[in-house]
N, C-alpha and C. Protein backbone atom coordinates (compact mmCIF):
# COMPACT_ATOMS: atom_id res chain seq x y z
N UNK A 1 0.84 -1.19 0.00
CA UNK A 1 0.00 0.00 0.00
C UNK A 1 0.89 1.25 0.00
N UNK A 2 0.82 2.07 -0.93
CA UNK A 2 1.39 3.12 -0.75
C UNK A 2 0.98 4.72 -0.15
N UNK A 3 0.74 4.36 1.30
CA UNK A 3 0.38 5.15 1.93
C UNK A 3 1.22 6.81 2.08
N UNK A 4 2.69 6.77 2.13
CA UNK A 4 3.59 7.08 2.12
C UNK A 4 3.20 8.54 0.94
N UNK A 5 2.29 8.14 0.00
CA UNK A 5 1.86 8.87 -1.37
C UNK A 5 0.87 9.53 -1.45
N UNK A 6 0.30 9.43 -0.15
CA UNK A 6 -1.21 9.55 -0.35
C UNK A 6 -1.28 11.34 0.58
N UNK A 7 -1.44 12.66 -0.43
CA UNK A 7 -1.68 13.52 0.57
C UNK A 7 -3.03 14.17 0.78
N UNK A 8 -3.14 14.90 2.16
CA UNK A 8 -4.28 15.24 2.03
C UNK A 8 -5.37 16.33 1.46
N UNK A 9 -6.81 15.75 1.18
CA UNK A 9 -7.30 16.99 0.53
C UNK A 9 -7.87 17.89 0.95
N UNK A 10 -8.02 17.85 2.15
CA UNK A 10 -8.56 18.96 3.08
C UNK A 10 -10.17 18.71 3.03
N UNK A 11 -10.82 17.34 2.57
CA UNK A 11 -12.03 17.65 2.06
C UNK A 11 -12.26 16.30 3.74
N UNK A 12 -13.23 17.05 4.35
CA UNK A 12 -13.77 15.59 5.27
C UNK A 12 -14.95 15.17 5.05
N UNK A 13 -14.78 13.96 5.27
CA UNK A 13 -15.59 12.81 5.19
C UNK A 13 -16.76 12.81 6.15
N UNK A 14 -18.02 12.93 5.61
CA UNK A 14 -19.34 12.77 6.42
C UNK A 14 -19.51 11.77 7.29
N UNK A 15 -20.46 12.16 8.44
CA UNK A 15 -20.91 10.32 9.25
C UNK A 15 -21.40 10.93 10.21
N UNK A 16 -22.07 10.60 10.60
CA UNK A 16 -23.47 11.04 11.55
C UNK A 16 -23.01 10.79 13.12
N UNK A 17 -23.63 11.48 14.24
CA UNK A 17 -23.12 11.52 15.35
C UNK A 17 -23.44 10.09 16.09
N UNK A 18 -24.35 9.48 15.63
CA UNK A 18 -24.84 8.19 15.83
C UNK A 18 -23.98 7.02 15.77
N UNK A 19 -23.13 7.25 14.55
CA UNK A 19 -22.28 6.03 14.57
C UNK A 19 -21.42 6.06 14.64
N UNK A 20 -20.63 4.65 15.23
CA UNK A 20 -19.54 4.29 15.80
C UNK A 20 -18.42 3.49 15.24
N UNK A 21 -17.80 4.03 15.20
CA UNK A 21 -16.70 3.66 14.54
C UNK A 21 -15.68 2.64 15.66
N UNK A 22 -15.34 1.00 15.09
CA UNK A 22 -14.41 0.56 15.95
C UNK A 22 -13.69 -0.54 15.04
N UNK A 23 -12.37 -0.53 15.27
CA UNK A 23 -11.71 -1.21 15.61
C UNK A 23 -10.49 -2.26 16.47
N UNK A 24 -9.99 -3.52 16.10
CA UNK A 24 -9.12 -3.91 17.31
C UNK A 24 -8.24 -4.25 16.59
N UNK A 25 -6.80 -4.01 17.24
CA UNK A 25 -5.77 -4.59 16.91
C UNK A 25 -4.81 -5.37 17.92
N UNK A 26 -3.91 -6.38 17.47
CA UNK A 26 -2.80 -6.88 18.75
C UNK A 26 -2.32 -6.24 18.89
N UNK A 27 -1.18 -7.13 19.50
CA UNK A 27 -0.32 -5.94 20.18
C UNK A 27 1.03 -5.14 19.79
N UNK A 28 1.02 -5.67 18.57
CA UNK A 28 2.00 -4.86 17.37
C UNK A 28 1.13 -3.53 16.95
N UNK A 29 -0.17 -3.48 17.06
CA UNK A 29 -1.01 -1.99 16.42
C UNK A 29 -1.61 -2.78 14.76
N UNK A 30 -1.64 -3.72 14.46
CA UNK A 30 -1.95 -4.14 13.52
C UNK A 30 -3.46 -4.75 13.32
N UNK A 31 -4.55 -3.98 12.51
CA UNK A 31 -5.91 -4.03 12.86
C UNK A 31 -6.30 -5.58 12.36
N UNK A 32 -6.68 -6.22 13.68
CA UNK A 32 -7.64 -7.63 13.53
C UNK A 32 -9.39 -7.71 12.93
N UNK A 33 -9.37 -6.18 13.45
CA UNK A 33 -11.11 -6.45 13.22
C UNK A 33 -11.24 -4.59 12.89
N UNK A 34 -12.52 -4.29 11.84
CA UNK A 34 -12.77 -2.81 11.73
C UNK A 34 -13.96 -3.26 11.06
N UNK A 35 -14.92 -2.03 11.70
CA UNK A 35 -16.19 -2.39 11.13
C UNK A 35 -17.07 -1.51 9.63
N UNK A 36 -17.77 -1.58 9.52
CA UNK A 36 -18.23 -1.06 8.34
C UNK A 36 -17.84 0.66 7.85
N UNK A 37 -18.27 1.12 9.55
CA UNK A 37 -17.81 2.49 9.22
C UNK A 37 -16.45 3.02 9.43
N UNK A 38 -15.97 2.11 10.00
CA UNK A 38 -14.40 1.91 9.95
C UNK A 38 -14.30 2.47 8.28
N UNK A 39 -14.46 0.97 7.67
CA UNK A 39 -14.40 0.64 6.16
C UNK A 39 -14.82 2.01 5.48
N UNK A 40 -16.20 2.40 5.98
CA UNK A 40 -16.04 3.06 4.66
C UNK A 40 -15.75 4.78 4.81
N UNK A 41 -15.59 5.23 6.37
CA UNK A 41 -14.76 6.05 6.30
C UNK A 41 -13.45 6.51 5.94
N UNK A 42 -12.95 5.09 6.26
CA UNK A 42 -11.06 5.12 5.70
C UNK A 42 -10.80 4.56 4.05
N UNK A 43 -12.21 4.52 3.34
CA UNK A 43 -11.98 4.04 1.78
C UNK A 43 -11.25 3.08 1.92
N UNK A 44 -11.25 1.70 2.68
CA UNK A 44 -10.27 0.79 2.73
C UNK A 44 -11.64 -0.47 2.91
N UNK A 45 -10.82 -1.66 2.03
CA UNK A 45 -11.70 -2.70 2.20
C UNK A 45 -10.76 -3.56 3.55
N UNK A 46 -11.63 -4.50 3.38
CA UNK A 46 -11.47 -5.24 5.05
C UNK A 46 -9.98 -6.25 4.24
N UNK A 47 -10.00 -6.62 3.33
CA UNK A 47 -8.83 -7.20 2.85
C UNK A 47 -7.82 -6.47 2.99
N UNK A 48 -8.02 -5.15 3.07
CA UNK A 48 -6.71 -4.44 2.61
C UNK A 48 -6.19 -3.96 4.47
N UNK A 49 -7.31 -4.13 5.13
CA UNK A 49 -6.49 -3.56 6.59
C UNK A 49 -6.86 -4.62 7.49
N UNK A 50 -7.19 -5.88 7.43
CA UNK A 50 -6.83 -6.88 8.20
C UNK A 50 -5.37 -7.19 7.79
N UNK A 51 -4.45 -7.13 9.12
CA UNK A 51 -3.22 -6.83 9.05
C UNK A 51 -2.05 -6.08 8.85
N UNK A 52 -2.95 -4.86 8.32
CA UNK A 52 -2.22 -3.75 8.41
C UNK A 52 -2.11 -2.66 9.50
N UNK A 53 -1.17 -2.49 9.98
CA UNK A 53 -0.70 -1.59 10.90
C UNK A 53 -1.84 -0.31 10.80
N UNK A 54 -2.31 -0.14 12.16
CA UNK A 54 -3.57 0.68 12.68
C UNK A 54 -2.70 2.25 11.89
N UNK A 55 -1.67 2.26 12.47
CA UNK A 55 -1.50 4.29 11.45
C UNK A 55 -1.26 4.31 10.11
N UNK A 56 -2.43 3.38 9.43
CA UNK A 56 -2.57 3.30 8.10
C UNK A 56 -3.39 4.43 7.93
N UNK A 57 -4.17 4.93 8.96
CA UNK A 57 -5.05 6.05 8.57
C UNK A 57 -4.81 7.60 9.47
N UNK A 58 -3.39 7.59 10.05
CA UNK A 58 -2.66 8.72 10.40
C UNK A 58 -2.62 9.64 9.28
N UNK A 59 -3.30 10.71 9.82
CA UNK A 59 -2.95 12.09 9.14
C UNK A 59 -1.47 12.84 9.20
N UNK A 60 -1.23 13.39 8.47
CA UNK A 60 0.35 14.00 8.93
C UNK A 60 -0.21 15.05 10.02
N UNK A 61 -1.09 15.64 10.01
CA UNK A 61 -1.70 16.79 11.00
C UNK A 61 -1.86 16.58 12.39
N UNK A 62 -1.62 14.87 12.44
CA UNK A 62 -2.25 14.73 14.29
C UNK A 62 -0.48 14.31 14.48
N UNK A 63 -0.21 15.12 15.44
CA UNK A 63 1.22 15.32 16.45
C UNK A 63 1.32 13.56 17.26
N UNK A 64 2.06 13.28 16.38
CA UNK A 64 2.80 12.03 17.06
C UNK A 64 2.87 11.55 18.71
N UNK A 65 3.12 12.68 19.35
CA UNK A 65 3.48 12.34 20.75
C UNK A 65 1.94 12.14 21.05
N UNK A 66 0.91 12.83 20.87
CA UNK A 66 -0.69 12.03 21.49
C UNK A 66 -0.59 10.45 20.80
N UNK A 67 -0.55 10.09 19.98
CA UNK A 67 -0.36 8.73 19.85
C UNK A 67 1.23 8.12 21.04
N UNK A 68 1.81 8.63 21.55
CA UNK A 68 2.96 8.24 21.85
C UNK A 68 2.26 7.72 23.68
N UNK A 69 1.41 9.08 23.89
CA UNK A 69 0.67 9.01 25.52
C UNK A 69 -0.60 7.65 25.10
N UNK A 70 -0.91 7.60 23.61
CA UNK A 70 -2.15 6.80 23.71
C UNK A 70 -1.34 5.39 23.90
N UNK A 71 -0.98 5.19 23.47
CA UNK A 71 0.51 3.71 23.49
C UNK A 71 0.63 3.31 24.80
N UNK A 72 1.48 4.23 25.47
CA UNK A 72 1.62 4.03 27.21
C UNK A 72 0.29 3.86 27.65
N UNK A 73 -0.02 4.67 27.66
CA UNK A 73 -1.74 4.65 28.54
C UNK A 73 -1.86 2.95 28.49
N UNK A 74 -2.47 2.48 26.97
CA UNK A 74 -2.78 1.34 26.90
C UNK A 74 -1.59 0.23 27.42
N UNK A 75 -0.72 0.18 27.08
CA UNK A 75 0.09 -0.95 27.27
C UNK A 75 0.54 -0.96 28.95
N UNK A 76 0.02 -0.05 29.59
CA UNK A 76 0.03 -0.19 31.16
C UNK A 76 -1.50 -0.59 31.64
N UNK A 77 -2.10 -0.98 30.87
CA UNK A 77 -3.58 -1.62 30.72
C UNK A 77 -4.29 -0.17 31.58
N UNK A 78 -4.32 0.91 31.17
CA UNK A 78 -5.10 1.68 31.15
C UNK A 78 -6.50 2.15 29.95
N UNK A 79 -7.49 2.58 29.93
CA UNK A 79 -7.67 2.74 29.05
C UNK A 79 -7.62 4.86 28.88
N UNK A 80 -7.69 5.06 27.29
CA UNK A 80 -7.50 6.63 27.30
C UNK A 80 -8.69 7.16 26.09
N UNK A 81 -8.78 8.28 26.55
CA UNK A 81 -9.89 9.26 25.80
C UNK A 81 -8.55 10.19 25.01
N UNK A 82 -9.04 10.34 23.88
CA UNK A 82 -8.11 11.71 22.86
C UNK A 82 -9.17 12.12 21.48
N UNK A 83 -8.94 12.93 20.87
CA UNK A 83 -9.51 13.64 19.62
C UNK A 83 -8.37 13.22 19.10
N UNK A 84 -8.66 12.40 17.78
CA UNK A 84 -7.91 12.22 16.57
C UNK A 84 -8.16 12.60 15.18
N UNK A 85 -7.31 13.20 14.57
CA UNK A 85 -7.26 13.50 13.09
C UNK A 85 -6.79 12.05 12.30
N UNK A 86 -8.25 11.49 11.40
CA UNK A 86 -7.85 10.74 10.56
C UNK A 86 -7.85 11.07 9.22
N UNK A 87 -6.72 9.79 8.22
CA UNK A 87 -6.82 10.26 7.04
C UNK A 87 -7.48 9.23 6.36
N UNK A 88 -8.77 9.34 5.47
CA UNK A 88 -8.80 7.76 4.30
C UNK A 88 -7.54 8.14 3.83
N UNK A 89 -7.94 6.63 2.43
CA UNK A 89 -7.20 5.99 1.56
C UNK A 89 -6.72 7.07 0.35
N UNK A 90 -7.88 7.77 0.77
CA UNK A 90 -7.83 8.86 -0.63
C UNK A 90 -7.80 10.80 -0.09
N UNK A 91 -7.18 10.51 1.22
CA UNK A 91 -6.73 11.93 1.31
C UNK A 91 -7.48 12.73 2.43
N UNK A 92 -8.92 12.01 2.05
CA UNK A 92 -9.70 12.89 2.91
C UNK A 92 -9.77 12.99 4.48
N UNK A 93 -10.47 13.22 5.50
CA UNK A 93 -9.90 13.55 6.52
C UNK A 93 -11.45 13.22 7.73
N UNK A 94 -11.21 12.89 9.13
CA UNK A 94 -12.22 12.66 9.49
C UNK A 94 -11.83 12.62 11.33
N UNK A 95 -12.53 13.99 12.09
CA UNK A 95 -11.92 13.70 13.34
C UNK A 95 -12.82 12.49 14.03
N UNK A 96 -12.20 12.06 15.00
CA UNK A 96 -12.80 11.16 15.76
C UNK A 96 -12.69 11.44 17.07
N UNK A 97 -13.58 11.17 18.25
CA UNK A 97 -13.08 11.43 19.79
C UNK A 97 -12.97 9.80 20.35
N UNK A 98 -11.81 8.88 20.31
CA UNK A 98 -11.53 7.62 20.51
C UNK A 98 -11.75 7.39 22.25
N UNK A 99 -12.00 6.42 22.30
CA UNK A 99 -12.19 5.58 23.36
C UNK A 99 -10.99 4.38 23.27
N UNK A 100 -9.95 4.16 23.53
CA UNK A 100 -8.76 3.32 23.27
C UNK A 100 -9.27 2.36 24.73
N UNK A 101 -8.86 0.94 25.00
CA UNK A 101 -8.66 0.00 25.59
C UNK A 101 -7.36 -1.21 25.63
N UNK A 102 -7.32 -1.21 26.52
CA UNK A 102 -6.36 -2.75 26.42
C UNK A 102 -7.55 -4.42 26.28
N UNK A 103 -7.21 -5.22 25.62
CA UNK A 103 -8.36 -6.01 25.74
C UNK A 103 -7.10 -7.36 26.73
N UNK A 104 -7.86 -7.42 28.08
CA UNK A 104 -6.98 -8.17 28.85
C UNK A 104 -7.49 -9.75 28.65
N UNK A 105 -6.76 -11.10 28.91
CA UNK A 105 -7.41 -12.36 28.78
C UNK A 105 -7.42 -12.31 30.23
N UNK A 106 -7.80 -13.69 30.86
CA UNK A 106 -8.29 -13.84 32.69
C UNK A 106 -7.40 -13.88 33.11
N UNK A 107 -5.89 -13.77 32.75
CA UNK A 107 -4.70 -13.23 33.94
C UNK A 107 -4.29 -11.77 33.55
N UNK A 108 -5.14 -11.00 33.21
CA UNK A 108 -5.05 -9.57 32.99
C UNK A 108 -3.78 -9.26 32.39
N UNK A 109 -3.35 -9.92 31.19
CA UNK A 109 -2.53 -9.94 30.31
C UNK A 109 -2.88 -9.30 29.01
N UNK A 110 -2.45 -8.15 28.76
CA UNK A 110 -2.88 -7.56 27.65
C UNK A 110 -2.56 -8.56 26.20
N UNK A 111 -3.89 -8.72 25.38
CA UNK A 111 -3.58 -10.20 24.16
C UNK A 111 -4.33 -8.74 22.78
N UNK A 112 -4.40 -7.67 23.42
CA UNK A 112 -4.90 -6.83 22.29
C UNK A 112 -5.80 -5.38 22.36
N UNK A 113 -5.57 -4.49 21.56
CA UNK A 113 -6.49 -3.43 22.11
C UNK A 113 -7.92 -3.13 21.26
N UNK A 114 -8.73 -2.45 21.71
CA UNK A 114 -10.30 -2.26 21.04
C UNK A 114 -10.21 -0.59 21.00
N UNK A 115 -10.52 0.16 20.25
CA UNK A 115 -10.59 1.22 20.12
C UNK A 115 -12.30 1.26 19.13
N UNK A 116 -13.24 2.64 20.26
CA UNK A 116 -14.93 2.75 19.66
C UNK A 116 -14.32 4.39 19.51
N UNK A 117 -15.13 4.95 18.21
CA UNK A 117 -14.56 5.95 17.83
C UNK A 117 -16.04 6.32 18.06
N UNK A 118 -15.86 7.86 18.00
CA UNK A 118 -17.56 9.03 17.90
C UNK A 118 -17.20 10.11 17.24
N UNK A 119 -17.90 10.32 16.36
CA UNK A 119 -17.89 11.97 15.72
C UNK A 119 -17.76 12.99 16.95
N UNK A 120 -16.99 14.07 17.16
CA UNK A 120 -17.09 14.80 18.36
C UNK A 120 -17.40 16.04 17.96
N UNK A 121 -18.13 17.04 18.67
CA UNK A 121 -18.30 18.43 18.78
C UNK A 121 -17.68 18.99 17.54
N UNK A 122 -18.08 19.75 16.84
CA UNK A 122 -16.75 20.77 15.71
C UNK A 122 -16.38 21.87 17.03
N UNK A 123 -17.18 22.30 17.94
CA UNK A 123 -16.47 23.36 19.44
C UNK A 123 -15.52 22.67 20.16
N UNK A 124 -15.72 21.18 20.18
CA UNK A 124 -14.22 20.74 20.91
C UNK A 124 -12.82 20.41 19.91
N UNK A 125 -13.36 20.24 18.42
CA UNK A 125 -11.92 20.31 17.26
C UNK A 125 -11.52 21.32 17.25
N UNK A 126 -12.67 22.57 17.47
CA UNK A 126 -12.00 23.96 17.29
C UNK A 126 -11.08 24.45 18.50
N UNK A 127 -11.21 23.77 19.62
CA UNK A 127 -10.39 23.76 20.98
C UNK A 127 -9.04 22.96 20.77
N UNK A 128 -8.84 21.94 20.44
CA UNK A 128 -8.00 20.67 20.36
C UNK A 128 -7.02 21.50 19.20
N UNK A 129 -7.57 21.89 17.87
CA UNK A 129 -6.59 22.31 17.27
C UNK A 129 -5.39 22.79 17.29
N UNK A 130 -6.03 24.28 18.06
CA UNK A 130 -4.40 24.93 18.58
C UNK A 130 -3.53 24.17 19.29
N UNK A 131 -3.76 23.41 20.23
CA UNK A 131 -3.13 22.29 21.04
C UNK A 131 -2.32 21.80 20.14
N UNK A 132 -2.99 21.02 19.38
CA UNK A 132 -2.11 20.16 17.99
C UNK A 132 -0.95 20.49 17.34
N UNK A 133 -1.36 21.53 17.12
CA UNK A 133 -0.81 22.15 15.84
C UNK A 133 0.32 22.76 16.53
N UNK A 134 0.26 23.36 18.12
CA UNK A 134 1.48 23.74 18.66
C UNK A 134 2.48 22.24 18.50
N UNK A 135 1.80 21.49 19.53
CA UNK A 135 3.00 20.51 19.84
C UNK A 135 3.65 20.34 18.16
N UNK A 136 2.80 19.81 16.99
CA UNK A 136 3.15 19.23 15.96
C UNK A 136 4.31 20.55 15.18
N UNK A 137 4.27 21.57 15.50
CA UNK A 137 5.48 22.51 15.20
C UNK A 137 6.74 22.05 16.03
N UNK A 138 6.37 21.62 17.32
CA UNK A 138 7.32 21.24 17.95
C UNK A 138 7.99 20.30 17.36
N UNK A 139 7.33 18.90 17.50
CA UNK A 139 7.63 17.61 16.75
C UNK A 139 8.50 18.25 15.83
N UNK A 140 8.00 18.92 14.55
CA UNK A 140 8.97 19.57 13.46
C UNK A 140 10.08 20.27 13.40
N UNK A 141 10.26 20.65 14.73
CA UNK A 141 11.94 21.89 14.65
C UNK A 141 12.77 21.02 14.87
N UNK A 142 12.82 19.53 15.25
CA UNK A 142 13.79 18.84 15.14
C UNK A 142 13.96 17.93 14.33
N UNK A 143 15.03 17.31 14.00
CA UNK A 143 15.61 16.87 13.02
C UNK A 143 15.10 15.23 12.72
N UNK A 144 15.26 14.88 13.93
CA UNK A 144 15.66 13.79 14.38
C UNK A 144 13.91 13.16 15.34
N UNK A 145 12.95 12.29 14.10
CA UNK A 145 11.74 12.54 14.64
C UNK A 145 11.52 11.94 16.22
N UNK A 146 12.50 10.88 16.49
CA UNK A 146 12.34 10.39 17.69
C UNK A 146 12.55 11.52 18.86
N UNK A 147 13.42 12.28 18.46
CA UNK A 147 13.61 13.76 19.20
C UNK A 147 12.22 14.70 19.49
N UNK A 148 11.68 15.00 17.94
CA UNK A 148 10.80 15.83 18.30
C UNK A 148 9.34 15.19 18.63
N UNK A 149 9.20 13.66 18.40
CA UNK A 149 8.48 13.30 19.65
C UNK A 149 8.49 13.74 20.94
N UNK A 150 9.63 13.54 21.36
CA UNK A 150 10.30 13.52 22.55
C UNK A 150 9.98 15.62 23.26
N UNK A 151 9.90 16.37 22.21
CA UNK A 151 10.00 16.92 22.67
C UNK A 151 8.50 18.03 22.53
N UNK A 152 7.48 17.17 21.34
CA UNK A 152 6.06 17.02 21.50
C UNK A 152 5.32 16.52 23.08
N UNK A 153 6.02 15.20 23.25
CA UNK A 153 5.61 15.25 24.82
C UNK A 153 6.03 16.25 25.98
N UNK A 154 6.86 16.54 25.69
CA UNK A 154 7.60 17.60 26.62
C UNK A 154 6.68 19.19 26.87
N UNK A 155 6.22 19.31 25.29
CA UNK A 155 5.17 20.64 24.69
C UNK A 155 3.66 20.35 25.75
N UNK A 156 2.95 19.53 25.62
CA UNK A 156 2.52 18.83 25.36
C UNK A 156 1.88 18.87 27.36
N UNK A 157 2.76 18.38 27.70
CA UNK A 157 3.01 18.46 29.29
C UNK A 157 3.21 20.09 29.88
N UNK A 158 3.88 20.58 29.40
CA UNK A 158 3.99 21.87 29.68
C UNK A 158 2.91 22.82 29.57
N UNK A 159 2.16 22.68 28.45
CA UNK A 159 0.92 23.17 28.34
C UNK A 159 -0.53 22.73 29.48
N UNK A 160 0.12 21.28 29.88
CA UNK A 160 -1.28 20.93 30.72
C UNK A 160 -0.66 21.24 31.93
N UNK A 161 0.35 21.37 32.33
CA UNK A 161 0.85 21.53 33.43
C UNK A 161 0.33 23.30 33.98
N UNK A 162 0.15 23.81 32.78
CA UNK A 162 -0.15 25.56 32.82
C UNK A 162 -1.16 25.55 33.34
N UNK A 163 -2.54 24.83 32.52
CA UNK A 163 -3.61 24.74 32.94
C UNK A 163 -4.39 23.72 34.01
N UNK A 164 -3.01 23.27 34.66
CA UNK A 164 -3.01 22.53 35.76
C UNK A 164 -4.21 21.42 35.78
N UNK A 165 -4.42 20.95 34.69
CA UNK A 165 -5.00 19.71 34.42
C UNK A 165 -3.67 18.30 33.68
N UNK A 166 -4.40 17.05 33.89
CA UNK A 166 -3.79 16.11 33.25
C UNK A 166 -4.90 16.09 31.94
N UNK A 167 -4.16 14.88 30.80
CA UNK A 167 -4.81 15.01 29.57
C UNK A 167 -5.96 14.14 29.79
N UNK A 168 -6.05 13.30 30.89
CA UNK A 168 -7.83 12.87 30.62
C UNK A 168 -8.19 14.11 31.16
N UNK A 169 -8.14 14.99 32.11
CA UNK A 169 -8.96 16.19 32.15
C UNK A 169 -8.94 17.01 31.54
N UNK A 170 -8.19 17.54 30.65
CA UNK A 170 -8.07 18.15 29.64
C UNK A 170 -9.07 17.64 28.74
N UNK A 171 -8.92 16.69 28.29
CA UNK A 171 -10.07 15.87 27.26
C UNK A 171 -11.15 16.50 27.10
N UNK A 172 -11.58 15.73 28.68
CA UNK A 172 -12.68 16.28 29.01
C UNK A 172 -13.48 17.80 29.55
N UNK A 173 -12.41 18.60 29.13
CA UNK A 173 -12.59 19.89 30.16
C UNK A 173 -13.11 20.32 27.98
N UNK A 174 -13.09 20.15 27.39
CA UNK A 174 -13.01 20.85 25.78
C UNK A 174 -14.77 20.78 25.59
């Protein structure tokens, strides 16, 4: 798949506040299961993303380090709330307000995660943005992307630390 090629058109993709968007992947990030509106929001058939790595539908616009806190969160079998910028197959664009999980077996061993997506507010994208778009300048002044991860979380923290919330309250404070 040549994702790598694919840029965006600034045009987003419709879907009603009603439905829910989910999929699961193991524990590599590689989607086991996505459902219809999965499918036909991300212009991807079920052949083409059973097995493909879940940031098949990463926008360049959503700042790395929130996926970096969504990672930890889960793999310490927490579960986490965030606003995500997705991209389809074909450019277009679609926020989501995710519900992420660890899916544990009966010795509370993480064997995979479930992520239920919701159309969210356009008043809480219009909040979340600036957020984004700071850290993701950050991410960018360095060279070296593991760096400006590194220093997206750093942004990132500093900002919630101002407003003396953590990012599930933050989330939820939008």
């Amino acid at each position: 798949m040549a994702r790598a090629n694919i840029l965006p058109t600034g045009v987003e993709c419709p879907y009603g506040p009603e439905e829910l968007i989910v999929s699961k992947t193991n524990l590599k990030g590689r989607i086991t299961y996505a459902n219809d509106v999965f499918l036909r929001l991300a212009r991807y058939s079920a052949a083409e993303v059973i097995g493909a790595p879940h940031n098949l539908i990463r926008h360049p616009d959503m700042p790395r380090s929130i996926f970096k806190l969504l990672w930890e969160s889960i793999q310490a079998k927490k579960e986490i709330f965030a606003y995500v910028l997705n991209m389809a197959k074909n450019g277009d664009h679609y926020w989501v307000f995710a519900h992420v999980t660890p899916t544990l077996d009966s010795k509370r061993n993480v064997t995979g995660f479930h992520s239920n997506r919701r159309k969210p507010d356009p008043v809480q994208i219009d909040r979340v943005k600036p957020l984004y778009a700071q850290i993701l300048a950050e991410e960018k002044r360095h060279d070296s992307r593991k760096d400006g991860m590194l220093r997206g979380v750093e942004c990132l923290s500093d900002v919630l630390k101002s407003k003396g919330v953590d990012y599930d309250e933050f989330v939820f404070s939008l």
